[in-house]
PDB file of N, CA and C in Angstrom:
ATOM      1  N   UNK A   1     115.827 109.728 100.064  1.00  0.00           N
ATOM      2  CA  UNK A   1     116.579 109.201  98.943  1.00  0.00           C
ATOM      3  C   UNK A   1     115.620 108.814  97.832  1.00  0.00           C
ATOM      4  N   UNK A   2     116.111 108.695  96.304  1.00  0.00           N
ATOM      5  CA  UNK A   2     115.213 108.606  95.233  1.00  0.00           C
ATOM      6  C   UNK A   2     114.846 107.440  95.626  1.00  0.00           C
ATOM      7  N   UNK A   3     115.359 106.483  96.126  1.00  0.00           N
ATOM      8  CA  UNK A   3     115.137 104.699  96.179  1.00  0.00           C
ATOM      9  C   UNK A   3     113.679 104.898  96.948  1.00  0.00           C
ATOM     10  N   UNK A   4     113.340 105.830  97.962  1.00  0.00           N
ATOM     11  CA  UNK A   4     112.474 105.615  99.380  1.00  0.00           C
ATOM     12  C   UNK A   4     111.862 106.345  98.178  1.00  0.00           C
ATOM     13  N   UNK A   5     111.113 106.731  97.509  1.00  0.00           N
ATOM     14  CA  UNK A   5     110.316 108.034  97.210  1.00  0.00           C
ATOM     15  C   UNK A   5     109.132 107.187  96.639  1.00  0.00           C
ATOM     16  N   UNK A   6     109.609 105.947  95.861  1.00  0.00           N
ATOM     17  CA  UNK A   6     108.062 105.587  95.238  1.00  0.00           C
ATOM     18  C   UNK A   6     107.250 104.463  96.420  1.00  0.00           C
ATOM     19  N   UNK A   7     107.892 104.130  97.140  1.00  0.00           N
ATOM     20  CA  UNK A   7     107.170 103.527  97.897  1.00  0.00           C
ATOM     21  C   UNK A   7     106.847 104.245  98.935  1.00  0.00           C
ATOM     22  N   UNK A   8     107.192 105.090  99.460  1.00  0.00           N
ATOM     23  CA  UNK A   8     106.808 106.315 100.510  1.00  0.00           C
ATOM     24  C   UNK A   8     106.069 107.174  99.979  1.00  0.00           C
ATOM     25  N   UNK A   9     105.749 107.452  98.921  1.00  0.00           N
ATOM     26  CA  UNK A   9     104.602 107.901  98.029  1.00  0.00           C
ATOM     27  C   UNK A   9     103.455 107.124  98.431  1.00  0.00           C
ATOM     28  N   UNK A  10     103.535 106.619  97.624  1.00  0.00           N
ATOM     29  CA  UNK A  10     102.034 105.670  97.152  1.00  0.00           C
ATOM     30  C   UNK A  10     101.708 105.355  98.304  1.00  0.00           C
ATOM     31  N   UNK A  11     102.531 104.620  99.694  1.00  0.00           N
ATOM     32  CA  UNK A  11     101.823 103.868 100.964  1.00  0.00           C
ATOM     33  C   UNK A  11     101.586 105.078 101.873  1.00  0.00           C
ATOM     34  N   UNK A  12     102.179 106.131 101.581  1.00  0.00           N
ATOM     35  CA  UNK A  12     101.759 107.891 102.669  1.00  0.00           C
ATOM     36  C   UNK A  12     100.390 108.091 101.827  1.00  0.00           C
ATOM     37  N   UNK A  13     100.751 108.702 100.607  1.00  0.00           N
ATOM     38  CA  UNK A  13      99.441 109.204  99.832  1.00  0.00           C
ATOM     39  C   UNK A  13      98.297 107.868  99.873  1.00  0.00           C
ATOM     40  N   UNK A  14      98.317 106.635 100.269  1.00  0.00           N
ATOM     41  CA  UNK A  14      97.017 106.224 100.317  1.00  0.00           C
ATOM     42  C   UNK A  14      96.955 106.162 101.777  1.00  0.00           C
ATOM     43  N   UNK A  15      97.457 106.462 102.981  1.00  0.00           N
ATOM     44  CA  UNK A  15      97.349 106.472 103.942  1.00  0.00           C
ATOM     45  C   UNK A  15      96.423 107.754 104.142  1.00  0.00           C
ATOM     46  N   UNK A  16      96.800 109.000 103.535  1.00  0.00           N
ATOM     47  CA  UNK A  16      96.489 110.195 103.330  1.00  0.00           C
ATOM     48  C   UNK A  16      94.781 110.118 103.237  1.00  0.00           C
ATOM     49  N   UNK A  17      94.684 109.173 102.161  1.00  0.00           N
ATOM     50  CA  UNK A  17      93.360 108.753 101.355  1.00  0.00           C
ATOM     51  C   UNK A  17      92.492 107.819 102.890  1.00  0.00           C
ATOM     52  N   UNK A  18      93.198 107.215 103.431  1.00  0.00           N
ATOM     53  CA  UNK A  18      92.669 106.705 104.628  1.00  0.00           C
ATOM     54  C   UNK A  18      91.892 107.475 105.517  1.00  0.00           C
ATOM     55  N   UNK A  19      92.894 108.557 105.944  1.00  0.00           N
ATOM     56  CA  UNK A  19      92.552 109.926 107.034  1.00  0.00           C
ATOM     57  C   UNK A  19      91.211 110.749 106.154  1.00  0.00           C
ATOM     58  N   UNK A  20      91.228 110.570 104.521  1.00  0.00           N
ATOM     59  CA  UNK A  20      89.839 111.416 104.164  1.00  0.00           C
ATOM     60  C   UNK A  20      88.907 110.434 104.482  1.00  0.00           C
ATOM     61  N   UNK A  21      89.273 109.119 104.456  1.00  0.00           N
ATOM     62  CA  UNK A  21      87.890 108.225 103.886  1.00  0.00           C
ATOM     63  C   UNK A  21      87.365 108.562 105.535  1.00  0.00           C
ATOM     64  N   UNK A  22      88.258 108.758 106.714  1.00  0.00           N
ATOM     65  CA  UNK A  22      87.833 108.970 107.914  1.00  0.00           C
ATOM     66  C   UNK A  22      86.485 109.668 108.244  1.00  0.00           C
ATOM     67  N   UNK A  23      86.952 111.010 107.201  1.00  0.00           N
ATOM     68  CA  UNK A  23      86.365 112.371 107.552  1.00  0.00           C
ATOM     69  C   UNK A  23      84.710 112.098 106.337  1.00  0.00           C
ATOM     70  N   UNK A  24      85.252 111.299 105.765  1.00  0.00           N
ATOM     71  CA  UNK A  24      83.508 111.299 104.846  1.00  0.00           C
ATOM     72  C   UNK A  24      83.129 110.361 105.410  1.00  0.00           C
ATOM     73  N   UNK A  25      83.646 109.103 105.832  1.00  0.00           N
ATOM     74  CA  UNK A  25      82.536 108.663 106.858  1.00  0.00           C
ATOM     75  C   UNK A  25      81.521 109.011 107.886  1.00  0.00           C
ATOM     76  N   UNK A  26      82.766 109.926 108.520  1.00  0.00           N
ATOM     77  CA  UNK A  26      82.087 110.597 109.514  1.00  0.00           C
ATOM     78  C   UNK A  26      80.692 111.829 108.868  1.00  0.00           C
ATOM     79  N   UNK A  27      80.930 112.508 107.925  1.00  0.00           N
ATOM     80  CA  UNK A  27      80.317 112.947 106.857  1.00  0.00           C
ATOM     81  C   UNK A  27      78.862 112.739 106.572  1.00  0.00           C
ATOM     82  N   UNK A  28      78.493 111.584 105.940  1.00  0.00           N
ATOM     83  CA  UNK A  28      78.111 110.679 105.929  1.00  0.00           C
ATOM     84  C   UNK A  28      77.331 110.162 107.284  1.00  0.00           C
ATOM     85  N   UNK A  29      77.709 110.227 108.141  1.00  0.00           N
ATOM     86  CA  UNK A  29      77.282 109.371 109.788  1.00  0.00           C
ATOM     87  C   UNK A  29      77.323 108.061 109.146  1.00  0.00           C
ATOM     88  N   UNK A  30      78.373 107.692 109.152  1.00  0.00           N
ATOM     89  CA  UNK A  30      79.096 106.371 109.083  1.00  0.00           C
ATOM     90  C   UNK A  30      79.257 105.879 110.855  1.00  0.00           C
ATOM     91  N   UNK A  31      79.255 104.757 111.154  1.00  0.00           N
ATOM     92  CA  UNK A  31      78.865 103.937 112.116  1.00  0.00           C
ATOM     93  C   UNK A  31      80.259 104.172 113.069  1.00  0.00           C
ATOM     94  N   UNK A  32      80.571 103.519 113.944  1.00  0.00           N
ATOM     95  CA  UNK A  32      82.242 103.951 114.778  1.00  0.00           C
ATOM     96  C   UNK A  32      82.601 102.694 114.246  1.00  0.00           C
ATOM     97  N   UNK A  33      82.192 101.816 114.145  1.00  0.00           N
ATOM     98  CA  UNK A  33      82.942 100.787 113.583  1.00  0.00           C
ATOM     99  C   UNK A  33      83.746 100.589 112.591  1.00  0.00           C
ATOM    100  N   UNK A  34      83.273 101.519 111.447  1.00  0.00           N
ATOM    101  CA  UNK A  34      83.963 102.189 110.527  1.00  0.00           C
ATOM    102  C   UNK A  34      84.914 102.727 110.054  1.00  0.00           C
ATOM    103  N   UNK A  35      84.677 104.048 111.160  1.00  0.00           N
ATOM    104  CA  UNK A  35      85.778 105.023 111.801  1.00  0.00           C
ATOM    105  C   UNK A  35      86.478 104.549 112.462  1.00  0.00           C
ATOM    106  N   UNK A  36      86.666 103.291 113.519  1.00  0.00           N
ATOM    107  CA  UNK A  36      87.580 103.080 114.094  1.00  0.00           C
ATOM    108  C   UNK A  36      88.698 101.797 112.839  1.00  0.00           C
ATOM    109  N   UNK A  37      87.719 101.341 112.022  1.00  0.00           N
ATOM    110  CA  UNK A  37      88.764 100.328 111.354  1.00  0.00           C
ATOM    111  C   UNK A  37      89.449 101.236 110.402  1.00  0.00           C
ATOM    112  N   UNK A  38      88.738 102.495 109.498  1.00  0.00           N
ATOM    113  CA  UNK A  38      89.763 103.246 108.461  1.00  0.00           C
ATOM    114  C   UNK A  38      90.664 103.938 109.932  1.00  0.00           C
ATOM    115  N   UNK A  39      90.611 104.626 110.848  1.00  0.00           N
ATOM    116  CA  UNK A  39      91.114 105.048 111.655  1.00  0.00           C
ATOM    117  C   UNK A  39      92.439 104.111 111.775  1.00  0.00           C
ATOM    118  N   UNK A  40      92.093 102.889 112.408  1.00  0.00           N
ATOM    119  CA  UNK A  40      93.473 102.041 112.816  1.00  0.00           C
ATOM    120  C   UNK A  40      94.713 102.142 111.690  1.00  0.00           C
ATOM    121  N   UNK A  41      93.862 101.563 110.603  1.00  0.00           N
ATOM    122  CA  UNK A  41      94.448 101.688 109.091  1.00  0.00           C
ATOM    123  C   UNK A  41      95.410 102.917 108.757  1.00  0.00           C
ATOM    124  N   UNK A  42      94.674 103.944 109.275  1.00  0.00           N
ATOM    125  CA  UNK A  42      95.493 105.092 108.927  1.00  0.00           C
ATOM    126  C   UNK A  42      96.780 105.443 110.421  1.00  0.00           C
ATOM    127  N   UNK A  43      96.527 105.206 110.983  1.00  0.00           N
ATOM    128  CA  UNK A  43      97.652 104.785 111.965  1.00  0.00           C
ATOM    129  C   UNK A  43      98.751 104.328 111.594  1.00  0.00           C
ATOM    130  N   UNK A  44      98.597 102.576 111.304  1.00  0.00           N
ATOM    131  CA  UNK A  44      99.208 101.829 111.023  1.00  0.00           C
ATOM    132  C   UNK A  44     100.365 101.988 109.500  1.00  0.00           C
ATOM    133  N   UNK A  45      99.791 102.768 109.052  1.00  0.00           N
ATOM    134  CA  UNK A  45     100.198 103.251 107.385  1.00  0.00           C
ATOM    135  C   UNK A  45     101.396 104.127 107.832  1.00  0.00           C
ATOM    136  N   UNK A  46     100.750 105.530 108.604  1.00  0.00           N
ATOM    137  CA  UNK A  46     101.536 106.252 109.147  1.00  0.00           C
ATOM    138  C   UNK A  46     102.802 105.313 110.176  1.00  0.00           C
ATOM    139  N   UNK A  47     102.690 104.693 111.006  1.00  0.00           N
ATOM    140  CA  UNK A  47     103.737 104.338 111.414  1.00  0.00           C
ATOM    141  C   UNK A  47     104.505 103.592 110.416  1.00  0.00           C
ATOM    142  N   UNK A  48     104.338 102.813 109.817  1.00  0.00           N
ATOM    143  CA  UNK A  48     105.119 102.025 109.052  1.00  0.00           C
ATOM    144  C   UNK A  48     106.081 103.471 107.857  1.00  0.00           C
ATOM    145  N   UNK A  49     104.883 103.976 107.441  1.00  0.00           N
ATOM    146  CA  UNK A  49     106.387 105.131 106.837  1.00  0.00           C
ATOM    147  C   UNK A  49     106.806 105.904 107.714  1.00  0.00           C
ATOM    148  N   UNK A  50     106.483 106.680 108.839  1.00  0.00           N
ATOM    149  CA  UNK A  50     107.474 107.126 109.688  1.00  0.00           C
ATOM    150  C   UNK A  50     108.815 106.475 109.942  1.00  0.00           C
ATOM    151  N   UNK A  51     108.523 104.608 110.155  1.00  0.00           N
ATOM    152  CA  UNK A  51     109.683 103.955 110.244  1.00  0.00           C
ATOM    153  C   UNK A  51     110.426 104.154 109.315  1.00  0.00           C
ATOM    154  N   UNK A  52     109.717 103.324 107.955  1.00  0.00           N
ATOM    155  CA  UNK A  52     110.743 103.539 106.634  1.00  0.00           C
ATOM    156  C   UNK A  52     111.888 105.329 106.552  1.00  0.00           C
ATOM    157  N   UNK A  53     111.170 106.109 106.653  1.00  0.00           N
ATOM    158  CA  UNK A  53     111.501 107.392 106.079  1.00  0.00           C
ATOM    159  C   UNK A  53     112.352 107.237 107.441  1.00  0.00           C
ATOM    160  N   UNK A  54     112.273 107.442 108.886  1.00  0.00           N
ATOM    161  CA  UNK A  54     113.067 107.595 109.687  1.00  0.00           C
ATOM    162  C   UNK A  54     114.688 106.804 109.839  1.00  0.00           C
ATOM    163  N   UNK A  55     114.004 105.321 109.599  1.00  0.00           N
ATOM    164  CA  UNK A  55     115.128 104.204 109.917  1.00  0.00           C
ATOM    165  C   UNK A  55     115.947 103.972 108.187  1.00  0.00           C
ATOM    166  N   UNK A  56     115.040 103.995 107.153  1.00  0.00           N
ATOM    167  CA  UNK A  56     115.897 103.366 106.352  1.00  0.00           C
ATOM    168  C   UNK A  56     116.503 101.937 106.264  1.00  0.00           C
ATOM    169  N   UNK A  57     115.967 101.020 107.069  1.00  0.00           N
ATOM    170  CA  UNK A  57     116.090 100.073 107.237  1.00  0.00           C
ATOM    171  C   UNK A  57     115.284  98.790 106.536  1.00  0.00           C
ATOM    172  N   UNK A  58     116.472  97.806 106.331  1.00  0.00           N
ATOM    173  CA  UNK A  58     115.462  96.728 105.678  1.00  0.00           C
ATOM    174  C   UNK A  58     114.198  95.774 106.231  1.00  0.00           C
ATOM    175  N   UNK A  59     114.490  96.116 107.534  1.00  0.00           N
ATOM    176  CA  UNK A  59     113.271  95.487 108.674  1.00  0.00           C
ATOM    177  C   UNK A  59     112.066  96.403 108.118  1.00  0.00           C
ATOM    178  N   UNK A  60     112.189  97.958 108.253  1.00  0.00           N
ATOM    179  CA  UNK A  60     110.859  98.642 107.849  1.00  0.00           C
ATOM    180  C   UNK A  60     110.532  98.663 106.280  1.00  0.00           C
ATOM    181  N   UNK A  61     111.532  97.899 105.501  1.00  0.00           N
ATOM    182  CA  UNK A  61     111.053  97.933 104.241  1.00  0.00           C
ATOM    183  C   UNK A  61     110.234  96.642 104.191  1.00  0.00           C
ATOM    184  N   UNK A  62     110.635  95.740 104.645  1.00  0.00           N
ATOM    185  CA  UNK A  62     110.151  94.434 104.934  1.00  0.00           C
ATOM    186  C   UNK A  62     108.611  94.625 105.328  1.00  0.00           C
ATOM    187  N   UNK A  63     108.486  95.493 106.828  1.00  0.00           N
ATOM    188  CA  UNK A  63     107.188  95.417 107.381  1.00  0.00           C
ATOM    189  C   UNK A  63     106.231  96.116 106.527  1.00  0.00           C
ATOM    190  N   UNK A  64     106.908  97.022 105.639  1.00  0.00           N
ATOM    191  CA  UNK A  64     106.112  98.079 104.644  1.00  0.00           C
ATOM    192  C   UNK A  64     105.347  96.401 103.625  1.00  0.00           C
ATOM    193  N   UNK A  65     106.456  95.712 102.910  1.00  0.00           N
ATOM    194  CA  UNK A  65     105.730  94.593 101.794  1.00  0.00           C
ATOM    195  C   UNK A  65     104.769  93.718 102.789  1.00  0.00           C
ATOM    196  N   UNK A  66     105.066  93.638 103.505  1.00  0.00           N
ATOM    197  CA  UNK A  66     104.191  92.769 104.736  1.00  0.00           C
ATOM    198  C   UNK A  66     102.531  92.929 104.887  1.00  0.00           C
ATOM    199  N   UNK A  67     102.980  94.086 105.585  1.00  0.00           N
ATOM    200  CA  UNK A  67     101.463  95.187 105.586  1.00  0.00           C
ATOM    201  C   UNK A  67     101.145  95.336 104.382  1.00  0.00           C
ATOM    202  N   UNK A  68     101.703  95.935 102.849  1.00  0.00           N
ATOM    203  CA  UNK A  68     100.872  95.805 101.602  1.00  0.00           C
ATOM    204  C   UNK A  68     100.288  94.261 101.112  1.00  0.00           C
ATOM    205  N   UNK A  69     100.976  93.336 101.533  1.00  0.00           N
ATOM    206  CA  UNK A  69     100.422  92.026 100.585  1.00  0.00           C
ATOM    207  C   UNK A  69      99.467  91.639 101.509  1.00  0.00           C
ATOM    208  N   UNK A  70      99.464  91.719 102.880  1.00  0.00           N
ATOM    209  CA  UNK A  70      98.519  91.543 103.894  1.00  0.00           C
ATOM    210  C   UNK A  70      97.266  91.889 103.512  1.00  0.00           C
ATOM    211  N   UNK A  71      97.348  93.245 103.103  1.00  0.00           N
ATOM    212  CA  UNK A  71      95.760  93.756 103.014  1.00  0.00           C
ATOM    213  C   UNK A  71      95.560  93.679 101.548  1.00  0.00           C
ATOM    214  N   UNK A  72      96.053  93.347 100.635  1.00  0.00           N
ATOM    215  CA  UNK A  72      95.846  93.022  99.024  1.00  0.00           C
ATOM    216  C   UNK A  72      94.996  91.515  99.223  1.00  0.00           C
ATOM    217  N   UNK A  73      95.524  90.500 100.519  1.00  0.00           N
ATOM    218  CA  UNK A  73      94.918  89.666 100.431  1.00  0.00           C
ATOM    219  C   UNK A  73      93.515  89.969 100.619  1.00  0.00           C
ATOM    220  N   UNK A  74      93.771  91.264 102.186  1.00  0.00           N
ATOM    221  CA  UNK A  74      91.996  91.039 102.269  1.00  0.00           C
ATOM    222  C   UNK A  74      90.629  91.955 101.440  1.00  0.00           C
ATOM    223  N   UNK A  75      91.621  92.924 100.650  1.00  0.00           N
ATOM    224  CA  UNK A  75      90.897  93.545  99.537  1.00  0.00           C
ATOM    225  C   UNK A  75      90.340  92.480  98.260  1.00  0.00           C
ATOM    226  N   UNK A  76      91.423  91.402  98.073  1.00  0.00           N
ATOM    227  CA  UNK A  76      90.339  90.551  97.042  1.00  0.00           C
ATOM    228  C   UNK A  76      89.630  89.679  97.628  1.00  0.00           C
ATOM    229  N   UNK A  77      89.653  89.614  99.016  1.00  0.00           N
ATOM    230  CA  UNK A  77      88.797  88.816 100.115  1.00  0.00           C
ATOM    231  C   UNK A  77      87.245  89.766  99.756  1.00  0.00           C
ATOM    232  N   UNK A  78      87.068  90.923  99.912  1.00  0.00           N
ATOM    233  CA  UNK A  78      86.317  91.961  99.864  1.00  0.00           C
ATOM    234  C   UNK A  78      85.932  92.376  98.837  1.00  0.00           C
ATOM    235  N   UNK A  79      86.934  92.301  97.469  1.00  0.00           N
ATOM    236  CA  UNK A  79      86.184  92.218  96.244  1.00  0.00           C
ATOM    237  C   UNK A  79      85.335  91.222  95.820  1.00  0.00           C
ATOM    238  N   UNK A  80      85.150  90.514  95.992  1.00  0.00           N
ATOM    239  CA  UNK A  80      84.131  89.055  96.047  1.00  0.00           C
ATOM    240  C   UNK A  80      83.175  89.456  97.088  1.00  0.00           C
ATOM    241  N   UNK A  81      83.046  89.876  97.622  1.00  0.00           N
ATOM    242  CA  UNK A  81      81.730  90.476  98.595  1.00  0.00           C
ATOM    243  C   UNK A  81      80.910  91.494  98.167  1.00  0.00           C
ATOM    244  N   UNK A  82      81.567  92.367  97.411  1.00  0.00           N
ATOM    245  CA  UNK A  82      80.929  93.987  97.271  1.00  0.00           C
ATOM    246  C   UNK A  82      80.532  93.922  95.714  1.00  0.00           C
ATOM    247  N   UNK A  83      79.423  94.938  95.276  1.00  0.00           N
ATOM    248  CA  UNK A  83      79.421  95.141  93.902  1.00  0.00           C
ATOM    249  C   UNK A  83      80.108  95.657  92.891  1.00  0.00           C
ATOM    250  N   UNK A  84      79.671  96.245  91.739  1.00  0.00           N
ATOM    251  CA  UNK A  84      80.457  96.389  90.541  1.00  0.00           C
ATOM    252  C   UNK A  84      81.225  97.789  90.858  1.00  0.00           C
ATOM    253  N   UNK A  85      80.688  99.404  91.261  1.00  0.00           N
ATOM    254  CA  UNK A  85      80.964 100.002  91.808  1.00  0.00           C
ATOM    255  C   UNK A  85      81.939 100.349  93.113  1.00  0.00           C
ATOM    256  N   UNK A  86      81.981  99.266  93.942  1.00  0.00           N
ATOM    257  CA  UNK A  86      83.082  99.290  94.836  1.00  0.00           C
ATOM    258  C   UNK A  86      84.150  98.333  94.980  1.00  0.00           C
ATOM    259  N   UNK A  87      83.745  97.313  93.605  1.00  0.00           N
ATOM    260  CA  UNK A  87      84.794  96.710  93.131  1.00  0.00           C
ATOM    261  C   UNK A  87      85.903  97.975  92.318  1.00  0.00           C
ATOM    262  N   UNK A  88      85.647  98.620  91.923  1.00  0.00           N
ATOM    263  CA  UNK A  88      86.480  99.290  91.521  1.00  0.00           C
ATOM    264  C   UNK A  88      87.642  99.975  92.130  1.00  0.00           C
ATOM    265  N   UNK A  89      86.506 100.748  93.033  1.00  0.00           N
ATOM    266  CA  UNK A  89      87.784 101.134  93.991  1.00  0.00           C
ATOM    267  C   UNK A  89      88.744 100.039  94.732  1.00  0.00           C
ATOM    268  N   UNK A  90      88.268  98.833  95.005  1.00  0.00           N
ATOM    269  CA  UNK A  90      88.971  97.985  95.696  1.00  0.00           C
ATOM    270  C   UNK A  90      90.119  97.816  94.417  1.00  0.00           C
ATOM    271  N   UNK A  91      89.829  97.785  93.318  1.00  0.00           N
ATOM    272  CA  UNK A  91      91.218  97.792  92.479  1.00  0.00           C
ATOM    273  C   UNK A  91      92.027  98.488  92.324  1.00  0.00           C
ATOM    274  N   UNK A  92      91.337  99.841  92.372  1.00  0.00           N
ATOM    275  CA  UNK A  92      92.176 101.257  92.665  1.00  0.00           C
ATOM    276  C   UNK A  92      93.492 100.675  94.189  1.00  0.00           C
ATOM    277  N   UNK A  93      92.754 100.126  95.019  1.00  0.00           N
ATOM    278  CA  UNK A  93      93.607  99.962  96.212  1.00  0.00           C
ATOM    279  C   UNK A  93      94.594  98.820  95.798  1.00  0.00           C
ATOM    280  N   UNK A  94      94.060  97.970  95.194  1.00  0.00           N
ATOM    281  CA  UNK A  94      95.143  96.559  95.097  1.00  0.00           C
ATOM    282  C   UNK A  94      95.988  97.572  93.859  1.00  0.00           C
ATOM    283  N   UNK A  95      95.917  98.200  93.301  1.00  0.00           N
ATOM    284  CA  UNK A  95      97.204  98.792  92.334  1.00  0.00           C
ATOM    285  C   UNK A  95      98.096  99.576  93.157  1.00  0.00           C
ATOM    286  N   UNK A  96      97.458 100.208  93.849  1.00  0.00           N
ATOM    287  CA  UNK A  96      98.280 100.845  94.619  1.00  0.00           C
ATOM    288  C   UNK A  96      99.368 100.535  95.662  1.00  0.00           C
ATOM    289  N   UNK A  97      98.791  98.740  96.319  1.00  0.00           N
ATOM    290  CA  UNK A  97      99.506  98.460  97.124  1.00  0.00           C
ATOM    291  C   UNK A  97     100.739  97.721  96.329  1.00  0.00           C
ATOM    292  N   UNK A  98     100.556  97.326  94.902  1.00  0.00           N
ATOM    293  CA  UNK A  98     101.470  96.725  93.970  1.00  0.00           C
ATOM    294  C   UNK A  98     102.448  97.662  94.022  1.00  0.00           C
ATOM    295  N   UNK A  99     101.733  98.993  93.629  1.00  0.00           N
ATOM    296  CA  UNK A  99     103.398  99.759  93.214  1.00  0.00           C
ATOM    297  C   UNK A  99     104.253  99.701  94.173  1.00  0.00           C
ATOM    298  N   UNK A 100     103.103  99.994  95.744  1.00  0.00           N
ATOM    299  CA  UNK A 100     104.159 100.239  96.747  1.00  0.00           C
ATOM    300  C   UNK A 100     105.117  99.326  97.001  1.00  0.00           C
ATOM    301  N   UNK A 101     104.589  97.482  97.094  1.00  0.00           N
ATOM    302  CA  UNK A 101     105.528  96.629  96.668  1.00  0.00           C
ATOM    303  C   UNK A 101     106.654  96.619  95.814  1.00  0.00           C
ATOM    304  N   UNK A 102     105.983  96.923  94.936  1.00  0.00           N
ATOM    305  CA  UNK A 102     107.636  96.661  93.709  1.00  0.00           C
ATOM    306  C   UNK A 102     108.903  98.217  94.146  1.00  0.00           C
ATOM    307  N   UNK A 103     107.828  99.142  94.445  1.00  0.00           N
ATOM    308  CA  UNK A 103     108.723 100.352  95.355  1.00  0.00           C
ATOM    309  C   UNK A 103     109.578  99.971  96.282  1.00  0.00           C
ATOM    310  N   UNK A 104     109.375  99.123  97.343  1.00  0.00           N
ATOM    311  CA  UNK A 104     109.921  98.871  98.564  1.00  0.00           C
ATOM    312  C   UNK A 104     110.921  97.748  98.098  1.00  0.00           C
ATOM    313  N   UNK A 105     110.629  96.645  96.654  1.00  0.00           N
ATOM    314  CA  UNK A 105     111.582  95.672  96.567  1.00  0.00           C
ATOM    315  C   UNK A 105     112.577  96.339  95.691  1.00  0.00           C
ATOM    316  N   UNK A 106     112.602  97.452  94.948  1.00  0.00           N
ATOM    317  CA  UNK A 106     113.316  97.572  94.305  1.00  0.00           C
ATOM    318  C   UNK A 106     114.323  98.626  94.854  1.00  0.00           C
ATOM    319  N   UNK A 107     113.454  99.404  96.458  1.00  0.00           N
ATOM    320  CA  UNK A 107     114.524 100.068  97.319  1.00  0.00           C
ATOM    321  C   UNK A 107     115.631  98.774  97.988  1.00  0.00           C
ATOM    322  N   UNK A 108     114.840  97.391  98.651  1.00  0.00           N
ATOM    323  CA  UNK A 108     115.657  97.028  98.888  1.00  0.00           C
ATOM    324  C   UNK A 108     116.736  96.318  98.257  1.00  0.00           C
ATOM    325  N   UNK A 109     116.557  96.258  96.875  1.00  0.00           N
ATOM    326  CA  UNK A 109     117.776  95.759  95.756  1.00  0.00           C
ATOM    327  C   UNK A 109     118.812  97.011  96.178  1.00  0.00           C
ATOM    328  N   UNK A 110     118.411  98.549  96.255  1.00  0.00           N
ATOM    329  CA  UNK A 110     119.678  99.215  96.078  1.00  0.00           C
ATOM    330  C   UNK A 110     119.290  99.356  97.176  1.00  0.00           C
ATOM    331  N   UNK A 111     119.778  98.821  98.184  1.00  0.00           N
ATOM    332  CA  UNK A 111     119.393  99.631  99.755  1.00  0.00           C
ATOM    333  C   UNK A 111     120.988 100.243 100.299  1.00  0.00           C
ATOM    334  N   UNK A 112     121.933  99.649  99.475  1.00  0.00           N
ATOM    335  CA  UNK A 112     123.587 100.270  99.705  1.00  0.00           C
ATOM    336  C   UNK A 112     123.792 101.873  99.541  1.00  0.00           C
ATOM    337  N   UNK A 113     122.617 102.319  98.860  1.00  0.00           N
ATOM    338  CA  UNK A 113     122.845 103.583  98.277  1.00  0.00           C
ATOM    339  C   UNK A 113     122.331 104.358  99.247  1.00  0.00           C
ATOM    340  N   UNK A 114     121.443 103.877 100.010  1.00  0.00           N
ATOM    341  CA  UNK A 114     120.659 104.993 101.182  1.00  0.00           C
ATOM    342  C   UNK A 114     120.685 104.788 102.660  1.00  0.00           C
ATOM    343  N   UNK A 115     121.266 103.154 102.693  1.00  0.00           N
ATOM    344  CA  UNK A 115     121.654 102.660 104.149  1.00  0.00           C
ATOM    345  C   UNK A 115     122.324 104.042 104.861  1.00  0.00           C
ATOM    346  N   UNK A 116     121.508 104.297 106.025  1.00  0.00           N
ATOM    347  CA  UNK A 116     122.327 104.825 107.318  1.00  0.00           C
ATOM    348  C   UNK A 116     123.508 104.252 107.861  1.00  0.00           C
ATOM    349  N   UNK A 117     125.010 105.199 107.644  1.00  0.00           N
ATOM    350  CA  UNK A 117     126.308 104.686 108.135  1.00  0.00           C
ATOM    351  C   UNK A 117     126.573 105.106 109.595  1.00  0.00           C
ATOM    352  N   UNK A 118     127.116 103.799 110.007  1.00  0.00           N
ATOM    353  CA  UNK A 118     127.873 104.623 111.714  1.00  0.00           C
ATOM    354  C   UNK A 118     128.975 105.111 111.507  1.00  0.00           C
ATOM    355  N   UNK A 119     129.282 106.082 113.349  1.00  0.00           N
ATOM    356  CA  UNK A 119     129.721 106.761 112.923  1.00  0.00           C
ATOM    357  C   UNK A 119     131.667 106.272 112.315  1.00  0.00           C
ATOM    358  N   UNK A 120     132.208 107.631 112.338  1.00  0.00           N
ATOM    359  CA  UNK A 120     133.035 107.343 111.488  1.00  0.00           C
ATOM    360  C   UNK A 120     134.524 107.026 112.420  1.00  0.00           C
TER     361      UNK A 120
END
């Protein structure tokens, strides 16, 4: 449904961005510690829109704003740690998890329009 599309965007396509950052770590010879935390990340992304896109439900729209403000906290936790250069990208990420927010609140304002009906 148009309602699911901008927040199932942005939180798939940076999930997407997760599964590369995987593969240039590894790239790179990035440490497992690494690989296993973008790894989880990209898991976790993926399930949460599998739910959304599958269920349509306001529980998985919920866990979708949950999981974005969650890690917005710990990206400006992390922007205060890192330099000028990977501050950036950490903003690239906190914009991204905004849209997906205002995506997911403004699916669940119209959530009447895409709610799954029983049967008839």
């Amino acid at each position: 449904h148009r309602r699911l599309v901008l927040p199932l965007a942005f939180t798939g396509g940076h999930g997407v961005w997760f599964l590369i950052g995987v593969v240039m770590t590894l790239a790179i010879g990035g440490g497992v510690h690494a690989v296993i935390e973008v790894g989880v990340e990209t898991l976790v992304v993926a399930a949460i829109v599998a739910w959304v896109y599958a269920s349509r439900s306001s529980p998985s729209l919920l866990v979708l704003i949950a999981y974005e403000a969650v890690s917005i906290v710990i990206n400006v936790v992390t922007f205060t740690e890192v330099d000028g250069a990977l501050q950036g990208v950490i903003a690239v990420h906190v914009g991204l998890r905004l849209v997906a927010i205002v995506g997911a609140v403004v699916a669940l304002a119209h959530r009447t329009e895409f709610a799954p009906t029983g049967p008839s």
